[in-house]
PDB file of N, CA and C in Angstrom:
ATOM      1  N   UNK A   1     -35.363 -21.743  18.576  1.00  0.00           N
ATOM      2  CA  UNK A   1     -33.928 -21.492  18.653  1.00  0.00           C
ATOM      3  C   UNK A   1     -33.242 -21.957  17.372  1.00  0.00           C
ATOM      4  N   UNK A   2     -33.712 -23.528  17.177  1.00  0.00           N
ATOM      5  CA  UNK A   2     -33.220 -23.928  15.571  1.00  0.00           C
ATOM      6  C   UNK A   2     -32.929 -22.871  14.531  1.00  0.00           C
ATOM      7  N   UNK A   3     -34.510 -22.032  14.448  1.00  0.00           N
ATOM      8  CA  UNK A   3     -34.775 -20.929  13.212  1.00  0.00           C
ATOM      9  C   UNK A   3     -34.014 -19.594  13.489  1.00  0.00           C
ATOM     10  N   UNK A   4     -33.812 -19.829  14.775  1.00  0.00           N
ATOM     11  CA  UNK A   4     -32.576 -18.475  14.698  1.00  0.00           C
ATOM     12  C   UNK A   4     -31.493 -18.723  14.404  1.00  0.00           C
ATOM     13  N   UNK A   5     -30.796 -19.584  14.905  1.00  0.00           N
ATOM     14  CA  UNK A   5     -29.732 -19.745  14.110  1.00  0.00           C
ATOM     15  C   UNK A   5     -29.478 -20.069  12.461  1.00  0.00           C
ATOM     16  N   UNK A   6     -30.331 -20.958  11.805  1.00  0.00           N
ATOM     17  CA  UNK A   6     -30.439 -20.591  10.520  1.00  0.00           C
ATOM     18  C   UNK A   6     -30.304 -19.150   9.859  1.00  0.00           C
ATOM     19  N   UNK A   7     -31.822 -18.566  10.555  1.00  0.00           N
ATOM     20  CA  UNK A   7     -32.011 -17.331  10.060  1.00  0.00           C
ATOM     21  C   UNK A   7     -30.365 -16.552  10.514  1.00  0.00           C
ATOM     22  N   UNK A   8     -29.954 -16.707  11.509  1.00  0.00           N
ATOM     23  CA  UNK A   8     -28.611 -15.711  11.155  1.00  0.00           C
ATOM     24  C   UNK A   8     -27.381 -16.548  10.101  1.00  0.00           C
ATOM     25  N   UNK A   9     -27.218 -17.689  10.011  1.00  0.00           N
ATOM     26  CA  UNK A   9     -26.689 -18.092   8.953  1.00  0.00           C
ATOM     27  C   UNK A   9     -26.844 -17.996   7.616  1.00  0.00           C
ATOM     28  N   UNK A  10     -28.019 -17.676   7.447  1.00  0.00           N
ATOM     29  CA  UNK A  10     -29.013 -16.539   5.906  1.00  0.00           C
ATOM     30  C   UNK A  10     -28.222 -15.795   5.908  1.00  0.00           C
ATOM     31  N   UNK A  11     -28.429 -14.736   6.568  1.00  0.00           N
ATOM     32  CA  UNK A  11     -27.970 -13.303   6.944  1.00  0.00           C
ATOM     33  C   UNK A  11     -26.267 -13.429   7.196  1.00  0.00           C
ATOM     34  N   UNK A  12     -25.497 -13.934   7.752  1.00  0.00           N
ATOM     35  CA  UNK A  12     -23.909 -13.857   6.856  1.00  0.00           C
ATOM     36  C   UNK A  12     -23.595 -14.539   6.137  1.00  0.00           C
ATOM     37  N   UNK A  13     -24.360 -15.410   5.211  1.00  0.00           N
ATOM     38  CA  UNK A  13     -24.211 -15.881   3.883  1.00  0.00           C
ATOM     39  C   UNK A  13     -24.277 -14.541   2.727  1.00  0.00           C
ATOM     40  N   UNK A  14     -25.776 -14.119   3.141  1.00  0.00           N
ATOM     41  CA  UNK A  14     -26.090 -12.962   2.424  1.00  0.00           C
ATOM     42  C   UNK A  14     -25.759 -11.749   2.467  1.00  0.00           C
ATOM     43  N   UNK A  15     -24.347 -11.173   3.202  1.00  0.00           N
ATOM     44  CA  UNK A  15     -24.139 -10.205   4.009  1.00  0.00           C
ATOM     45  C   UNK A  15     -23.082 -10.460   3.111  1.00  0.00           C
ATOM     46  N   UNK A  16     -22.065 -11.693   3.233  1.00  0.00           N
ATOM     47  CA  UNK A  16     -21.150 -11.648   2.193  1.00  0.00           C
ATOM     48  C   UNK A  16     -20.779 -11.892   0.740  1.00  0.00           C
ATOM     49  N   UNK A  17     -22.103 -12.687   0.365  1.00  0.00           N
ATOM     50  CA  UNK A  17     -22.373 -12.556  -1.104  1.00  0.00           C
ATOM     51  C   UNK A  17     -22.502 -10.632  -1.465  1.00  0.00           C
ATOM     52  N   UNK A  18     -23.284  -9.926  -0.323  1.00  0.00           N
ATOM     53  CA  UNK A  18     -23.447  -8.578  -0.864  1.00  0.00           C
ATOM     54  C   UNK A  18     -21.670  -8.445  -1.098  1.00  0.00           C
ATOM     55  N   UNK A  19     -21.471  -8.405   0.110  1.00  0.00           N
ATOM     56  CA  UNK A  19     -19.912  -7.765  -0.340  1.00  0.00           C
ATOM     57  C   UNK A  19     -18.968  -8.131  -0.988  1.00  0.00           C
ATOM     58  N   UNK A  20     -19.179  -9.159  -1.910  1.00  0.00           N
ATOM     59  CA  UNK A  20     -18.108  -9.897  -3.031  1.00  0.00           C
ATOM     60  C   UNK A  20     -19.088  -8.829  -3.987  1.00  0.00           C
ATOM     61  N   UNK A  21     -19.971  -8.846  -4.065  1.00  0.00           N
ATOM     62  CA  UNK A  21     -21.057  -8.403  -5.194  1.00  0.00           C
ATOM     63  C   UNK A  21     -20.781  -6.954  -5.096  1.00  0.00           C
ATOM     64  N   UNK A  22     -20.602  -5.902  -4.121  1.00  0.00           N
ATOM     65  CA  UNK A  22     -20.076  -4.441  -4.602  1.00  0.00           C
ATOM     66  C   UNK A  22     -18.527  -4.651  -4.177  1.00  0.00           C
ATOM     67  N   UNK A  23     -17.831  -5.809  -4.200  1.00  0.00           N
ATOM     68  CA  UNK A  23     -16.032  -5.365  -5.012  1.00  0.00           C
ATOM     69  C   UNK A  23     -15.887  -5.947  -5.839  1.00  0.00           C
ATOM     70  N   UNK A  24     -16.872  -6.268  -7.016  1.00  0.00           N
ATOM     71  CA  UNK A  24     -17.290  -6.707  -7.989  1.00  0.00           C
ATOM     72  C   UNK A  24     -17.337  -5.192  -8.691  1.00  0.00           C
ATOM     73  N   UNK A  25     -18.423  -4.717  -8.239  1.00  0.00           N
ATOM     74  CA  UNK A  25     -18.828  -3.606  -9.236  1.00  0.00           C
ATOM     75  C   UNK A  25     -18.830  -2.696  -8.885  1.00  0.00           C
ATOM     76  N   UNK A  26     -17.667  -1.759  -7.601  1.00  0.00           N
ATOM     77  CA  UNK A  26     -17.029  -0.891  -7.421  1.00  0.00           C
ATOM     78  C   UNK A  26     -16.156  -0.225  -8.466  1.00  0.00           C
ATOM     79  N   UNK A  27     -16.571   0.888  -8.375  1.00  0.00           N
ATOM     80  CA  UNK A  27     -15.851   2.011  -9.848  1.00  0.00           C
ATOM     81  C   UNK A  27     -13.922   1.525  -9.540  1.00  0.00           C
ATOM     82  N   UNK A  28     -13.275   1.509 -10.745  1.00  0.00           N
ATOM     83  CA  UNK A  28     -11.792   1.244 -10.619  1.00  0.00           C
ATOM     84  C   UNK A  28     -11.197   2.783 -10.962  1.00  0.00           C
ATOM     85  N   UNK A  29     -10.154   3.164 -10.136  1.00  0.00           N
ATOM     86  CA  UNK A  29      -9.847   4.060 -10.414  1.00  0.00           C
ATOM     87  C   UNK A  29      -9.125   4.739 -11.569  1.00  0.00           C
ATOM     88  N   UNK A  30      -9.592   5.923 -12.012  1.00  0.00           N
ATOM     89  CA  UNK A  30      -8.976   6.466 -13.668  1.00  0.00           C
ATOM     90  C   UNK A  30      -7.352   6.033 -13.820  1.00  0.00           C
ATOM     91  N   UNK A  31      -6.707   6.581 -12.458  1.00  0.00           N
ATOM     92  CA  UNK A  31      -5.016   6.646 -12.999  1.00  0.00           C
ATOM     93  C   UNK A  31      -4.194   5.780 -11.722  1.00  0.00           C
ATOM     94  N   UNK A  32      -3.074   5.258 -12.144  1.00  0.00           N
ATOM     95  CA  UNK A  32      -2.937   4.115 -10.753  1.00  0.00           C
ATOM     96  C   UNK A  32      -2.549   4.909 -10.221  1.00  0.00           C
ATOM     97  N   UNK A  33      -2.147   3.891  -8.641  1.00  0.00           N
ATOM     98  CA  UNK A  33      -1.824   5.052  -7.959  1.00  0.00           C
ATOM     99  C   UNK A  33      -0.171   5.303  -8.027  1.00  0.00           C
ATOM    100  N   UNK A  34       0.043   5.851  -7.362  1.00  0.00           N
ATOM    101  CA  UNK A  34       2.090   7.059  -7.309  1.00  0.00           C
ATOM    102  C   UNK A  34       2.118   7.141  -6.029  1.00  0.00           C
ATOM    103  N   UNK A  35       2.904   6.133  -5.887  1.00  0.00           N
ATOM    104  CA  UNK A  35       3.962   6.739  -4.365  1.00  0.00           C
ATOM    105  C   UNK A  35       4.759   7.224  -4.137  1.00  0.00           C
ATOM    106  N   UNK A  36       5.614   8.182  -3.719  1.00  0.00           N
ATOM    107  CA  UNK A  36       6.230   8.893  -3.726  1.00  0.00           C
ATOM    108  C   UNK A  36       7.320   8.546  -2.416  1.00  0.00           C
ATOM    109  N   UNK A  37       8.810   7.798  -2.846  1.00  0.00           N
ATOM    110  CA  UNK A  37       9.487   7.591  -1.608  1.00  0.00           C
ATOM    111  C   UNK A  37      10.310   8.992  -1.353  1.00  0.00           C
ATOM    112  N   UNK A  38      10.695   9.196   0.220  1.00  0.00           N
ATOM    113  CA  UNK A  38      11.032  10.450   0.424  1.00  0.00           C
ATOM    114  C   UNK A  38      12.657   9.989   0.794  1.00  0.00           C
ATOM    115  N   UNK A  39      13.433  11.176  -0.120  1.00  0.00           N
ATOM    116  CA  UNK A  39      14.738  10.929   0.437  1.00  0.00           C
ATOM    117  C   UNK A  39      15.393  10.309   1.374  1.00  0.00           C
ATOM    118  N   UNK A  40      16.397   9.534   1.289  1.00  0.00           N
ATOM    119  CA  UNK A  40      17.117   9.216   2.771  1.00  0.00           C
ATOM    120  C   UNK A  40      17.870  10.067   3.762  1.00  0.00           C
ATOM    121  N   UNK A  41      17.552  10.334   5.259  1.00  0.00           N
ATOM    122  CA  UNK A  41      18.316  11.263   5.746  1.00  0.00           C
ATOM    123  C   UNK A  41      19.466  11.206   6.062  1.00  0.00           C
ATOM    124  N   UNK A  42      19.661  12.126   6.271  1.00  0.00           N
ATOM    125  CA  UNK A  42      21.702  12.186   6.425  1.00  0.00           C
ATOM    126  C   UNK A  42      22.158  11.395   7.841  1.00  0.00           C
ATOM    127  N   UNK A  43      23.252  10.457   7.194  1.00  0.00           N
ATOM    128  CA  UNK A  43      23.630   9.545   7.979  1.00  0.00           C
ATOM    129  C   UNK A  43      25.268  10.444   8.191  1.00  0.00           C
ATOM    130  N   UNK A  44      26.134  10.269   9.577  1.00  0.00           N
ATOM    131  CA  UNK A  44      27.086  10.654   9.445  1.00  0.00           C
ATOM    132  C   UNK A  44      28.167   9.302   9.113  1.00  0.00           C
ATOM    133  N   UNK A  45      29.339   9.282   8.670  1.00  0.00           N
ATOM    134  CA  UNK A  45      29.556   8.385   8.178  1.00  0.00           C
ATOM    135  C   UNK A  45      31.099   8.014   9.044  1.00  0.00           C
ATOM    136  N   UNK A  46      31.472   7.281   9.444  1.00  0.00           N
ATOM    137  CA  UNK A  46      32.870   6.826  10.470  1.00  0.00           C
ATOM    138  C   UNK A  46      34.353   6.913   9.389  1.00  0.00           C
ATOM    139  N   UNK A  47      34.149   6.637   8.340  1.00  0.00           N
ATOM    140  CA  UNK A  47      35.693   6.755   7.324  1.00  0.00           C
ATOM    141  C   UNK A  47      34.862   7.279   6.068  1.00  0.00           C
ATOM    142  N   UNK A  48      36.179   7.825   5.531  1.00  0.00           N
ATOM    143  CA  UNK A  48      35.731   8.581   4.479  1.00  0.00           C
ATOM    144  C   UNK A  48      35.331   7.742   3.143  1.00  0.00           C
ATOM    145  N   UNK A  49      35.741   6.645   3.151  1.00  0.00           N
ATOM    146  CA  UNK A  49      34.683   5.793   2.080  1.00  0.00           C
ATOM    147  C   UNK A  49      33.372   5.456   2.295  1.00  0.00           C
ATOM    148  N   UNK A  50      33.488   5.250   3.451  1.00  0.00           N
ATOM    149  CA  UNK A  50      31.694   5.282   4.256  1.00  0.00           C
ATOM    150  C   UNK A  50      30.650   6.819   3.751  1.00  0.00           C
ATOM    151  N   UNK A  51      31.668   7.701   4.156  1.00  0.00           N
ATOM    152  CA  UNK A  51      31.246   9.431   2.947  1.00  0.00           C
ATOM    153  C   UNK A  51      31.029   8.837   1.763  1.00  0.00           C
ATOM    154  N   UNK A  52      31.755   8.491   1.361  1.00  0.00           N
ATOM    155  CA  UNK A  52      31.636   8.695  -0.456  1.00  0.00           C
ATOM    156  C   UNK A  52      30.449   7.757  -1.037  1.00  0.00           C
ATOM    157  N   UNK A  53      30.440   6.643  -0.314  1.00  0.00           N
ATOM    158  CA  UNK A  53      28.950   5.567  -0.693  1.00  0.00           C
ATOM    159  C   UNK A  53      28.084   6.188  -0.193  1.00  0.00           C
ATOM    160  N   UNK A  54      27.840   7.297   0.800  1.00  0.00           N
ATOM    161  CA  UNK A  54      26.426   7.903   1.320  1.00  0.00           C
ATOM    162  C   UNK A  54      26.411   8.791   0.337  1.00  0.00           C
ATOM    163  N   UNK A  55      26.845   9.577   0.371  1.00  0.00           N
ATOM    164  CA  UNK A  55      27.554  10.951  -1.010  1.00  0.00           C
ATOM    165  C   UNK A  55      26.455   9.952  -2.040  1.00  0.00           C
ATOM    166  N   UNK A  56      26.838   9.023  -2.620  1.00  0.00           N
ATOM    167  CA  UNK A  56      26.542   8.680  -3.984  1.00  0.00           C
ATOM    168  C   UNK A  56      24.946   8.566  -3.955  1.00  0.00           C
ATOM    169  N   UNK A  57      24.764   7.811  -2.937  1.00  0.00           N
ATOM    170  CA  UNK A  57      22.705   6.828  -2.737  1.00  0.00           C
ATOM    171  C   UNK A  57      21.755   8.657  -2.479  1.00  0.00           C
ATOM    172  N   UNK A  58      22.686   9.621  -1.604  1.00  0.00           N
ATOM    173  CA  UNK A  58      21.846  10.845  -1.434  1.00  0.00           C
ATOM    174  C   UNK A  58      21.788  11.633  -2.558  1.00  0.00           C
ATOM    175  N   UNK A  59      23.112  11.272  -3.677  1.00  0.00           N
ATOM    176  CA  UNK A  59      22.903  12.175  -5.123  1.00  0.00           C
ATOM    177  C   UNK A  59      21.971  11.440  -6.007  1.00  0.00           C
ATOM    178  N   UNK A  60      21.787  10.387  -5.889  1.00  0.00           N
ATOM    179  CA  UNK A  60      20.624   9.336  -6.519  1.00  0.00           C
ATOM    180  C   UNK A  60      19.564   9.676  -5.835  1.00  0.00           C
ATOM    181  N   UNK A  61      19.075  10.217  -4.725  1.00  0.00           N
ATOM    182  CA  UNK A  61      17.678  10.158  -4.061  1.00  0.00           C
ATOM    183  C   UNK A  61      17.485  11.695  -3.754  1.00  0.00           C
ATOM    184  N   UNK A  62      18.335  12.628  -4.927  1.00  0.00           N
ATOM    185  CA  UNK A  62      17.638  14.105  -4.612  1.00  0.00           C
ATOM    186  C   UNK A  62      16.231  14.284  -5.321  1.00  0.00           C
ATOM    187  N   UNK A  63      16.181  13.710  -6.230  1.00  0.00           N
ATOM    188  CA  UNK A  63      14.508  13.828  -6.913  1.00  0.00           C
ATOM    189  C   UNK A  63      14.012  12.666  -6.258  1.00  0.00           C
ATOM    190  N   UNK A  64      12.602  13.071  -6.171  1.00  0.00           N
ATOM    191  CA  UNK A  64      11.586  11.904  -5.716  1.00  0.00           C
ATOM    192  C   UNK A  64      11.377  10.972  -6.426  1.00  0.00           C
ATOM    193  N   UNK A  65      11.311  10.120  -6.111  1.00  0.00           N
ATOM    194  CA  UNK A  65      11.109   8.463  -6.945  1.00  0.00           C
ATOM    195  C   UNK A  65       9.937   8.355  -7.292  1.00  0.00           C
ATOM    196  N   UNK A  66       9.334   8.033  -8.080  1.00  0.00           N
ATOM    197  CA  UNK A  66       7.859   7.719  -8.595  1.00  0.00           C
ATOM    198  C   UNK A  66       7.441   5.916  -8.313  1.00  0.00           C
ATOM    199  N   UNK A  67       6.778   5.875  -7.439  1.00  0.00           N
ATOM    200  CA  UNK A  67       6.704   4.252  -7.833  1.00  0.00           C
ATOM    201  C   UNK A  67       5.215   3.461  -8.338  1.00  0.00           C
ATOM    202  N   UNK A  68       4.687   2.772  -9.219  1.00  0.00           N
ATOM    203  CA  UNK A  68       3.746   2.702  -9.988  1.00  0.00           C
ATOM    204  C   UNK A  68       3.563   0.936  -9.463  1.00  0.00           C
ATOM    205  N   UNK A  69       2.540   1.257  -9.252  1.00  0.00           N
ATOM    206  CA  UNK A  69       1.983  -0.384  -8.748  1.00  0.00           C
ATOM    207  C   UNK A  69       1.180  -0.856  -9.684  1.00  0.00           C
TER     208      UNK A  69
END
């Protein structure tokens, strides 16, 4: 019983040395990645200054945002 439990304490010692060892030397990717946030949807707004600040953030968020990590 002793040697089994060793022997499986081998085996996730060595199970996770493998896996530090291939995210070690896993290929990195060519180009980072791009997220892409998607517009905000239309909110209706209670007074007309409440319009005009939505008006403004939806004329800022007609093109897609690029975001680079």
């Amino acid at each position: 019983m002793n040697k089994l439990i060793w022997a499986l304490r081998l085996g996730i010692v060595a199970f996770g040395g493998l896996l530090i060892f291939e995210s070690l030397h896993a290929p990195k990717p060519a180009q980072p990645r791009v997220y892409v946030v998607n517009p905000a949807e239309t909110i209706t707004p209670k007074t007309p200054q409440a319009h005009q600040r939505i008006q403004a953030v939806q004329n800022m968020l007609t093109e897609p945002v690029a975001v680079f990590r």
